[in-house]
N, C-alpha and C. Protein backbone atom coordinates (compact mmCIF):
# COMPACT_ATOMS: atom_id res chain seq x y z
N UNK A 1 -13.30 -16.51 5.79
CA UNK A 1 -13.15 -17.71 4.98
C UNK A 1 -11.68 -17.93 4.66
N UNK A 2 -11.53 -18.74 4.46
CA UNK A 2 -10.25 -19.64 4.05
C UNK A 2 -9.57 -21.09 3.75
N UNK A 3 -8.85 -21.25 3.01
CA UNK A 3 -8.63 -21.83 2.51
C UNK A 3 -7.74 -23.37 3.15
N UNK A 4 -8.36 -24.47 3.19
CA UNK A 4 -7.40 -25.36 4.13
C UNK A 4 -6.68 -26.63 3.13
N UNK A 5 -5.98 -27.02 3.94
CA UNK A 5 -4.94 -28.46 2.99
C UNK A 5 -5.96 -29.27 2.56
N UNK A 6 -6.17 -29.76 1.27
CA UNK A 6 -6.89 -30.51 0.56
C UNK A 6 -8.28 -29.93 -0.05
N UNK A 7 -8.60 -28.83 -0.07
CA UNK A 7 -9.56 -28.45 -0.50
C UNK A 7 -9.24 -28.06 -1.83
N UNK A 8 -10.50 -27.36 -2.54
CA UNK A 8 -10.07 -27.09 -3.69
C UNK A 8 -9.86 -26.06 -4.55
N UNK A 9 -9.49 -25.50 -5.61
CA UNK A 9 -8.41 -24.10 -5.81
C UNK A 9 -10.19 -23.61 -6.03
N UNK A 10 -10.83 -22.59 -4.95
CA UNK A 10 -11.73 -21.52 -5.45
C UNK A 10 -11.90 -21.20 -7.15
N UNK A 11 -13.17 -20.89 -7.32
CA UNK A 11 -13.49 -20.38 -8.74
C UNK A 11 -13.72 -18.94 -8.73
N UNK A 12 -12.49 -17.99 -8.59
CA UNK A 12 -12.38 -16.26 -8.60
C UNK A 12 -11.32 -16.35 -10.04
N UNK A 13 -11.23 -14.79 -9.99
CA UNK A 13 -10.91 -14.17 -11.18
C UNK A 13 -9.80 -13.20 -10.59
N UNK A 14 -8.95 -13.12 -11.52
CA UNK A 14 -8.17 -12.22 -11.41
C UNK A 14 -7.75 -11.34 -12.52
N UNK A 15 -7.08 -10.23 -12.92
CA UNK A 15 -6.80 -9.51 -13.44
C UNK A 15 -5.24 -9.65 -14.00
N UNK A 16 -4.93 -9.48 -15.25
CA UNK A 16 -3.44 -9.85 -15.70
C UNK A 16 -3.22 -8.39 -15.93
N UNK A 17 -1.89 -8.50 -16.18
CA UNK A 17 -1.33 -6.56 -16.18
C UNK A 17 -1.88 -6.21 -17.33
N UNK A 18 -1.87 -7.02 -18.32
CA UNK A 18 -2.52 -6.21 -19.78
C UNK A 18 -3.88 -6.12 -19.87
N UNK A 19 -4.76 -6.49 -18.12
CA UNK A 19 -5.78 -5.80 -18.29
C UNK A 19 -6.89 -7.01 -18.57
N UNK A 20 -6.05 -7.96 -18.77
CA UNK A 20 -7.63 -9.05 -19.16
C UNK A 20 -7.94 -9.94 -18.19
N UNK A 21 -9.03 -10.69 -17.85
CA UNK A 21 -9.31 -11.63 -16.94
C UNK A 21 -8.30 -12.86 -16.86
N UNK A 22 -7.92 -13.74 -15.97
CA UNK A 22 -7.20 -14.57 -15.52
C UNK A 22 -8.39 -15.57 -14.14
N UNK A 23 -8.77 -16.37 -14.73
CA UNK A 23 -9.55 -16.73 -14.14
C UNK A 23 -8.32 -18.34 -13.47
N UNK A 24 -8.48 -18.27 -12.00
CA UNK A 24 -7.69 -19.10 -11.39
C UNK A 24 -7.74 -20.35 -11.58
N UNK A 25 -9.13 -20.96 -11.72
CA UNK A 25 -9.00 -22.40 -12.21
C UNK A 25 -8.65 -22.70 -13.66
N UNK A 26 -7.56 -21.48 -14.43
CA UNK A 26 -7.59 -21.86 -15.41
C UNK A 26 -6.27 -22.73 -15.53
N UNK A 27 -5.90 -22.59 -14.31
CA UNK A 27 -4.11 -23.18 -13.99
C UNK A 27 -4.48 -24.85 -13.31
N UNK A 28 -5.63 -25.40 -13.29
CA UNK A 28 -5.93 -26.23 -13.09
C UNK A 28 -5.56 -27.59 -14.67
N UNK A 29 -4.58 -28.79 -14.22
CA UNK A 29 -4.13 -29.64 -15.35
C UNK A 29 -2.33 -29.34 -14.96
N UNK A 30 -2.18 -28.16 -14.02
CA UNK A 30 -0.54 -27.94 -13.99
C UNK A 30 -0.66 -27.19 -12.30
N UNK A 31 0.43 -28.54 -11.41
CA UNK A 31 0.48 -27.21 -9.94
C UNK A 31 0.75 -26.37 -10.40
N UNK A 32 0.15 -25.16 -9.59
CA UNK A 32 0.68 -23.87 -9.13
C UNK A 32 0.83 -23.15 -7.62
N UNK A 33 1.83 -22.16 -7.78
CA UNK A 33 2.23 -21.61 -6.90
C UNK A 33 1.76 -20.35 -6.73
N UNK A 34 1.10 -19.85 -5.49
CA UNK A 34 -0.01 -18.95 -5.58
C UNK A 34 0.75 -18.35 -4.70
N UNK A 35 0.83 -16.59 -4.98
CA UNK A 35 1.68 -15.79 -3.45
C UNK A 35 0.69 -14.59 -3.56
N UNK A 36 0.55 -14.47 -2.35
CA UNK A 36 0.00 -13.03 -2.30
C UNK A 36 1.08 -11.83 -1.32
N UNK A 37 0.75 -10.60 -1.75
CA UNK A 37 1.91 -9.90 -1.32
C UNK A 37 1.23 -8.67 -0.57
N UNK A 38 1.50 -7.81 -0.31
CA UNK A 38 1.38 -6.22 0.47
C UNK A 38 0.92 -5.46 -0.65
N UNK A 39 1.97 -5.18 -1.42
CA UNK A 39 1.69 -3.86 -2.17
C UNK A 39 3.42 -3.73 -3.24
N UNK A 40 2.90 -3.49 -4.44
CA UNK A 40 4.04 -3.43 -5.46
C UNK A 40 4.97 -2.41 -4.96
N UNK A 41 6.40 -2.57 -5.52
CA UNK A 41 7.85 -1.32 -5.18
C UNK A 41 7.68 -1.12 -3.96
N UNK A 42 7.76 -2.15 -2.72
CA UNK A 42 7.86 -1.68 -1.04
C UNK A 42 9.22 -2.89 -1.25
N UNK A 43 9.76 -2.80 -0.19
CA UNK A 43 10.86 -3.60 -0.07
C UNK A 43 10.49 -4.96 0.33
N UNK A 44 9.84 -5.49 1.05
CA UNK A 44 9.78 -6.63 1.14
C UNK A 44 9.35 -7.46 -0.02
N UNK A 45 8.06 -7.04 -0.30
CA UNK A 45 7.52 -7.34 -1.52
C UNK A 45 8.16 -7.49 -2.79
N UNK A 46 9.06 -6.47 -3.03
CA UNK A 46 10.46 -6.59 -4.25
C UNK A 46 11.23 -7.35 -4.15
N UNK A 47 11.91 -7.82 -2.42
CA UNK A 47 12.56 -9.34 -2.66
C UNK A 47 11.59 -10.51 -3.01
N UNK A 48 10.80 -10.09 -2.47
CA UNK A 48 9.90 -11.63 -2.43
C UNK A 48 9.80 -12.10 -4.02
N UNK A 49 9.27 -10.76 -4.97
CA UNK A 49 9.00 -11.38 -6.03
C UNK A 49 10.44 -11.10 -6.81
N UNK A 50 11.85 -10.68 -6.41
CA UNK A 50 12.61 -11.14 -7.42
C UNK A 50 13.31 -12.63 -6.62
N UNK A 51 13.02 -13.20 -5.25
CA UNK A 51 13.18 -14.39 -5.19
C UNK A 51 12.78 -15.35 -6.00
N UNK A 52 11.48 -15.43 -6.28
CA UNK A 52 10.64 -15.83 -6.56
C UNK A 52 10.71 -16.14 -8.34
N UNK A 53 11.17 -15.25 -8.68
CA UNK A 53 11.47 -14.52 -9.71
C UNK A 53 13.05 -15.09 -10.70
N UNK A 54 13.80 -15.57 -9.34
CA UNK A 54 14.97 -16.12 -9.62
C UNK A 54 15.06 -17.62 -9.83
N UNK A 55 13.73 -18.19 -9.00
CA UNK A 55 13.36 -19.67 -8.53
C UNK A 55 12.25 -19.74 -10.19
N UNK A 56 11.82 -19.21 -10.27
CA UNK A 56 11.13 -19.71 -11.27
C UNK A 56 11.63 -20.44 -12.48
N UNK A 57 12.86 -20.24 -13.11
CA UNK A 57 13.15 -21.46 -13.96
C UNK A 57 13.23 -22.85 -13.54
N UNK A 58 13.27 -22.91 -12.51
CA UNK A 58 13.03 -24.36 -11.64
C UNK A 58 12.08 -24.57 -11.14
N UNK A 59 11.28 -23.65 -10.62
CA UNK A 59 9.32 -24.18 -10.55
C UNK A 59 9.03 -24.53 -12.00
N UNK A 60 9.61 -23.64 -12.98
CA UNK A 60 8.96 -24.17 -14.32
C UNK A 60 9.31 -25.65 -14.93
N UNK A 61 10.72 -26.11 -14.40
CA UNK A 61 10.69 -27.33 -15.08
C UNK A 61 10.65 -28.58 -13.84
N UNK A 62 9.81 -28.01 -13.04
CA UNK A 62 9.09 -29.03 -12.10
C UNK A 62 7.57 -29.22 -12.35
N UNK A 63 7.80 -28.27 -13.99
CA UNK A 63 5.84 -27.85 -14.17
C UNK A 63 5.03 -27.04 -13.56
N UNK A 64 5.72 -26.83 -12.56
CA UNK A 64 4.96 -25.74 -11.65
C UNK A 64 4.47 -24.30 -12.52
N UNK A 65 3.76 -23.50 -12.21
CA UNK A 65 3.38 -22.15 -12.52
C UNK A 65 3.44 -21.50 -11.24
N UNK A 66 3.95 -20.11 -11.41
CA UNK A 66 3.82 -19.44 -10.32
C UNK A 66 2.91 -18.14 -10.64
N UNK A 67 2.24 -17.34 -9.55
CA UNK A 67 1.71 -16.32 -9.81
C UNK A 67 1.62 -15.47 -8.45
N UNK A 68 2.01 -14.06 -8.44
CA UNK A 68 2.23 -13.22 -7.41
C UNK A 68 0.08 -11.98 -7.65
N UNK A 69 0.32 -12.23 -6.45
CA UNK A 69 -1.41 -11.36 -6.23
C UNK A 69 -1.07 -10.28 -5.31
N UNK A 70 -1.55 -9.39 -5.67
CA UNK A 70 -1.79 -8.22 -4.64
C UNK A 70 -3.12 -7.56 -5.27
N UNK A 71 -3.48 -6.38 -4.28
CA UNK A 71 -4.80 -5.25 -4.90
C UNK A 71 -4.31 -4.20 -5.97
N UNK A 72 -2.70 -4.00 -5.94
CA UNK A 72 -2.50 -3.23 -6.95
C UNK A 72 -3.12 -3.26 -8.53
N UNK A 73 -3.18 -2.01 -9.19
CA UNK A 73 -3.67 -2.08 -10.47
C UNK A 73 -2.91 -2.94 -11.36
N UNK A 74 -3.35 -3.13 -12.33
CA UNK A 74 -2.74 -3.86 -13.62
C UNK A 74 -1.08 -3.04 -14.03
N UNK A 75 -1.71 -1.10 -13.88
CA UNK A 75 -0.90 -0.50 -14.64
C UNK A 75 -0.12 -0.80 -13.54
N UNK A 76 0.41 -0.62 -12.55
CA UNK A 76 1.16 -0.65 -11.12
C UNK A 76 2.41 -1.90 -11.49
N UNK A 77 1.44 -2.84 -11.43
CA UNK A 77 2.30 -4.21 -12.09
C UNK A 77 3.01 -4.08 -12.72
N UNK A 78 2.60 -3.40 -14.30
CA UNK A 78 3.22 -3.22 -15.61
C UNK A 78 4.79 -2.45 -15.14
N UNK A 79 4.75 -1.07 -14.18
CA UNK A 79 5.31 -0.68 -13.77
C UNK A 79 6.28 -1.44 -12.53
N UNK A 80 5.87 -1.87 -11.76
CA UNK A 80 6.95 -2.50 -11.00
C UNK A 80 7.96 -3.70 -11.68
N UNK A 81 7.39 -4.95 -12.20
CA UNK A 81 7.82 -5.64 -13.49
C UNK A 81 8.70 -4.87 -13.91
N UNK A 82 8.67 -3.87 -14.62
CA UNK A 82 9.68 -2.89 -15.77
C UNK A 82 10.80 -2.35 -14.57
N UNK A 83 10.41 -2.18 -13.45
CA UNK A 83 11.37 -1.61 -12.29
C UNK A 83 12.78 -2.34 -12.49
N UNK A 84 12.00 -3.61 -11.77
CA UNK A 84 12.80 -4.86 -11.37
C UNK A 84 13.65 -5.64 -12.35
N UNK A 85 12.77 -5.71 -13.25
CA UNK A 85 12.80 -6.66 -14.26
C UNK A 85 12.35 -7.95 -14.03
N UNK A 86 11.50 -7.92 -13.36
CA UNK A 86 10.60 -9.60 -12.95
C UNK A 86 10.52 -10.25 -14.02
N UNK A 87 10.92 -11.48 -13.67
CA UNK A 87 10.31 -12.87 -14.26
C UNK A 87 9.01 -13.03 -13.70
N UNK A 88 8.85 -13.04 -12.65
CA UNK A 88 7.42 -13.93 -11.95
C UNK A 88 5.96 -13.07 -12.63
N UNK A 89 4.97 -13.77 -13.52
CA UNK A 89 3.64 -13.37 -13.67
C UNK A 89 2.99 -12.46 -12.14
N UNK A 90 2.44 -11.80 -12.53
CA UNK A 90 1.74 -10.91 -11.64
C UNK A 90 0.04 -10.87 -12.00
N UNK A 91 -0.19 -10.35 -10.60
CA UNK A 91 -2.38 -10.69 -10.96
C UNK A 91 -2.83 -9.59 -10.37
N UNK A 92 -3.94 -8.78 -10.43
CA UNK A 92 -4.61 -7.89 -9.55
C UNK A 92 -5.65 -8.42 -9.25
N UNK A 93 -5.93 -8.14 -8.07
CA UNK A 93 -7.08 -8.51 -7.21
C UNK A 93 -7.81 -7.37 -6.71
N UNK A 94 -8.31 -6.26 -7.19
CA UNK A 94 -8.44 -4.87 -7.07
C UNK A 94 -9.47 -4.90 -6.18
N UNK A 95 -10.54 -5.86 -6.16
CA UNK A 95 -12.05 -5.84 -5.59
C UNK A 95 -12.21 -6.36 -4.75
N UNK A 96 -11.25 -7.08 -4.75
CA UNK A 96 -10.48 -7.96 -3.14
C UNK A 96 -11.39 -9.41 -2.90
N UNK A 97 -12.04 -9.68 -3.61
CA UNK A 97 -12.72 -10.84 -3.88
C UNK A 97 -11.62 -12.46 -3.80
N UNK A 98 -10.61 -12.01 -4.39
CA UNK A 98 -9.69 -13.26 -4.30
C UNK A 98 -8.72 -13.66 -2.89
N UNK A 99 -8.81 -11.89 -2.65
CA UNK A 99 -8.01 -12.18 -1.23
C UNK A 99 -9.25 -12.31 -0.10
N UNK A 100 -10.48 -12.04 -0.30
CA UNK A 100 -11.07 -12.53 0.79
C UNK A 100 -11.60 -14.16 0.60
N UNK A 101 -11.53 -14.79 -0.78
CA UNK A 101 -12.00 -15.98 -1.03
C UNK A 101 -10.35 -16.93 -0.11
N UNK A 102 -9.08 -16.30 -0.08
CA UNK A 102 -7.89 -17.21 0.63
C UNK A 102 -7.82 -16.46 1.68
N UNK A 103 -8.75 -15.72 2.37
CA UNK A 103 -8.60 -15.30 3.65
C UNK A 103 -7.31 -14.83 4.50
N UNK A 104 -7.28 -13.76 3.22
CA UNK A 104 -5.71 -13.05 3.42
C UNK A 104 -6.01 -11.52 3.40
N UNK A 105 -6.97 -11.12 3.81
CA UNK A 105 -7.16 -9.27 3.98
C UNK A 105 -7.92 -9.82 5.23
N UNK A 106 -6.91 -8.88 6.45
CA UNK A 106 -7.41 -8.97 7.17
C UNK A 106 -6.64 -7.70 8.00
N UNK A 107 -6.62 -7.07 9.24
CA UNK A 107 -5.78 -6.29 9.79
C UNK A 107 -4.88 -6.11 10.53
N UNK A 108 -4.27 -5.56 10.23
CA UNK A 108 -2.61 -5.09 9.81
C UNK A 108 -2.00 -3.88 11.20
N UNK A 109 -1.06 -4.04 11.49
CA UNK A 109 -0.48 -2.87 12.33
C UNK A 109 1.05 -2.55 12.19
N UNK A 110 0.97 -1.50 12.42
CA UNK A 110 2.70 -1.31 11.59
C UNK A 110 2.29 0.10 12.70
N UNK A 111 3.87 0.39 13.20
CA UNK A 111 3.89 1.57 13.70
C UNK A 111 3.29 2.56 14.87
N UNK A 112 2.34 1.67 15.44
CA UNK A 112 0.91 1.25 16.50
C UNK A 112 -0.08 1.70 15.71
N UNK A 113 -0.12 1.87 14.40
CA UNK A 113 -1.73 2.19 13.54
C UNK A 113 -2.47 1.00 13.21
N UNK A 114 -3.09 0.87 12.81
CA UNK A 114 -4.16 -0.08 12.52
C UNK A 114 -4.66 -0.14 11.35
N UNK A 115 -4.78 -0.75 10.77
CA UNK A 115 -4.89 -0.98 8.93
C UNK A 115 -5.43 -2.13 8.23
N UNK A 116 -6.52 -1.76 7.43
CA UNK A 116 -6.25 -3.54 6.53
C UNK A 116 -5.67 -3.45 5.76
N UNK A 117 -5.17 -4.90 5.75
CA UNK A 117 -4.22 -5.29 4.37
C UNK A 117 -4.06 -6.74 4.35
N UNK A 118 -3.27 -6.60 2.92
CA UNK A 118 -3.16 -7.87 2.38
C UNK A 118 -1.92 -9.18 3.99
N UNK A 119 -2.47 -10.02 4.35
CA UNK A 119 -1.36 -11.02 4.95
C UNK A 119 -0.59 -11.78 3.66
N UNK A 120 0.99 -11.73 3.50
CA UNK A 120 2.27 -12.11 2.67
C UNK A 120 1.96 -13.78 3.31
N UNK A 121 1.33 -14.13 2.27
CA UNK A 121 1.17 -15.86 1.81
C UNK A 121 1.07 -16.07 0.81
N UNK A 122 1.67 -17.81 0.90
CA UNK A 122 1.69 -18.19 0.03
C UNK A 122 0.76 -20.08 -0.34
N UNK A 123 -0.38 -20.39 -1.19
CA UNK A 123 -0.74 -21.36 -1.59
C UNK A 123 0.14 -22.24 -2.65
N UNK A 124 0.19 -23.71 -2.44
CA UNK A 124 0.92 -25.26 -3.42
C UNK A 124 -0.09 -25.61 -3.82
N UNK A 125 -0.81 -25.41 -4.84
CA UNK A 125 -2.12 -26.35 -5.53
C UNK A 125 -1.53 -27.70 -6.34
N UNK A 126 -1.81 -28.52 -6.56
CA UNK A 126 -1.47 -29.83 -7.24
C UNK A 126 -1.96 -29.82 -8.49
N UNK A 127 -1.88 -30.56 -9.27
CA UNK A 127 -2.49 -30.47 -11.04
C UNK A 127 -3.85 -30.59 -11.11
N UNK A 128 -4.27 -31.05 -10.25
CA UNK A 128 -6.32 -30.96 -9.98
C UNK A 128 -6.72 -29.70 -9.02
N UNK A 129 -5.92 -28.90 -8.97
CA UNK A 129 -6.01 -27.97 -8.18
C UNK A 129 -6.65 -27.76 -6.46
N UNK A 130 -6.09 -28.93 -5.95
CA UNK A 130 -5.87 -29.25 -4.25
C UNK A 130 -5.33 -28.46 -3.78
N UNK A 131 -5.44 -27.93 -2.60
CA UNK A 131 -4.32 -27.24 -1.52
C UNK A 131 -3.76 -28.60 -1.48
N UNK A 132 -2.06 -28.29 -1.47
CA UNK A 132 -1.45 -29.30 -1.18
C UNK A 132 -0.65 -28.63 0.42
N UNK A 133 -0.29 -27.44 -0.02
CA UNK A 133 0.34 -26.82 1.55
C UNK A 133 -0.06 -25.19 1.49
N UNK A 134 -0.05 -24.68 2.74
CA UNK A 134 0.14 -23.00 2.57
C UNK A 134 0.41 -22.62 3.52
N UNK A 135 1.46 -21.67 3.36
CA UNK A 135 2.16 -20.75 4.46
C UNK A 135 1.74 -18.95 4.74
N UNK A 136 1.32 -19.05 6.22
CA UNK A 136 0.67 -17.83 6.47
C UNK A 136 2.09 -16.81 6.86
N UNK A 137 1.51 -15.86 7.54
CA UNK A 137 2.41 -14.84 8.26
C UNK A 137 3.82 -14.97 7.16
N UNK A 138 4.13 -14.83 5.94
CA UNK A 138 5.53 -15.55 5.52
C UNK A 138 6.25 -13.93 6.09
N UNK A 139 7.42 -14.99 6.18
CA UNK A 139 8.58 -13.79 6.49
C UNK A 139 10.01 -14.06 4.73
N UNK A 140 10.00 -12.90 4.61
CA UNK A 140 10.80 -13.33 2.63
C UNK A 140 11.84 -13.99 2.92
N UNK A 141 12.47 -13.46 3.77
CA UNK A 141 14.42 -14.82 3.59
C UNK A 141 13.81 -15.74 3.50
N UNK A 142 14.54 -16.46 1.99
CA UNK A 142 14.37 -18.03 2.16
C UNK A 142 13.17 -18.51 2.07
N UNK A 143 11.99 -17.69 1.67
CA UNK A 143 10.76 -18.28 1.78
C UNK A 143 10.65 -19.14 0.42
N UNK A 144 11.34 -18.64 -0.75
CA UNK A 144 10.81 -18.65 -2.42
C UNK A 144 11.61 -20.54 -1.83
N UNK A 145 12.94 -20.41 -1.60
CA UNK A 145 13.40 -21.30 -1.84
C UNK A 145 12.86 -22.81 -1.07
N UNK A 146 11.94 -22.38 -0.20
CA UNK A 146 11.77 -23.37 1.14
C UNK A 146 10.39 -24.00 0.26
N UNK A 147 9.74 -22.73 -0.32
CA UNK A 147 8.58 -23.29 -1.37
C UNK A 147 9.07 -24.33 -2.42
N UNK A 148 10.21 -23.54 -2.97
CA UNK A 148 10.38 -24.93 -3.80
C UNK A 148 10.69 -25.86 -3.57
N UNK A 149 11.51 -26.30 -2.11
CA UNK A 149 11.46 -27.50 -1.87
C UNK A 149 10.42 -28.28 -1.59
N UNK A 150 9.42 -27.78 -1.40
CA UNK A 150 8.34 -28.47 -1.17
C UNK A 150 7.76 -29.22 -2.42
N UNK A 151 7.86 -27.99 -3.69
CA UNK A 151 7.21 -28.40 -5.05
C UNK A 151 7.98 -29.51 -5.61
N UNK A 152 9.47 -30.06 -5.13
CA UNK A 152 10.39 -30.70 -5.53
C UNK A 152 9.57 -31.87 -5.01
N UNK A 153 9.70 -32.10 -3.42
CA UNK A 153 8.47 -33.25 -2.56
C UNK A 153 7.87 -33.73 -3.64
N UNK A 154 6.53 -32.89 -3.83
CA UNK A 154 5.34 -32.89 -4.29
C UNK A 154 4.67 -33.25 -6.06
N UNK A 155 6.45 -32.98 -6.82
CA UNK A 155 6.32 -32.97 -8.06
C UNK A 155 6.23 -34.22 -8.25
C-alpha cells in the first residue's frame, strides 16, 4: 500500500518522545511535512533531520508543520534530539503500522545483505490533509531545502 498525489493523509497513530499518542490527522487545518527516516544517530539520518531542523523556522512561518518518523523508540528520540540538539518534532512508529500505511518498509540492501527497512521519504499534505507531493528513494543534500521550495509553491 501506498500513498499517491491527492489522496488523503491516512488515519494512523504515532508515538511522541514523551510517550503519548500523536494521532496524524491531528495536523489536519495546517500543511504538513511528513519525513520518514532509517534509524536515529546514523549519519545520514542526522543530516537529514538537522537540515530539516535548520529549515524549520521557515516551514513554520509558511504554516507548515514538520514531523520526522522512524521505528525507533520514544526514549531513542529523546536521546538523539539531546545529541544534536534538534529543532525538528520527532514520532515513533514502533509497530510499523504507519510506515506500512505510506508504503515505506520495504527491503533494503547495503553491503550485499538483505534487510527490511524503513525507505528515506518524504510526504507535502495541504491544510485538508491531501498528498500534495512525495519524494521516494530521497538522497539528504539539498533535500530539506528542495522541500521547502515546494511548500513556498504550495503555501
Amino acid at each position: 500500500m501506498t500513498i499517491e498525489t491527492g489522496d488523503t493523509m491516512p488515519d494512523v497513530t504515532l508515538v511522541r518522545p514523551d510517550g503519548t499518542d500523536l494521532a496524524l490527522r491531528t495536523f489536519i487545518g495546517k500543511p504538513l511535512v511528513l519525513y520518514f527516516y532509517p534509524k536515529d544517530d546514523t549519519p545520514g539520518c542526522t543530516k537529514e533531520a538537522q537540515e530539516f531542523g535548520a529549515l524549520y523556522p521557515e516551514f513554520r512561518a509558511l504554516g507548515f508543520e514538520l514531523l520526522g518518523v522512524s521505528k525507533d523508540t520514544p526514549a531513542k528520540h529523546v536521546k538523539f534530539a539531546a545529541k544534536y540538539d534538534l529543532a525538528v518534532p520527532l514520532a515513533s512508529d514502533m509497530d510499523g503500522t504507519v510506515t506500512e500505511a505510506f508504503g515505506v518498509w520495504g527491503e533494503k540492501q547495503l553491503y550485499g545483505k538483505t534487510y527490511m527497512g524503513i525507505d528515506r521519504s518524504t510526504w507535502l499534505f495541504d491544510a485538508a490533509g491531501t498528498l500534495v507531493r512525495s519524494w521516494r528513494k530521497v538522497k539528504v543534500p539539498g533535500h530539506a531545502a528542495a522541500v521547502l521550495d515546494v511548500a513556498r509553491a504550495s503555501a
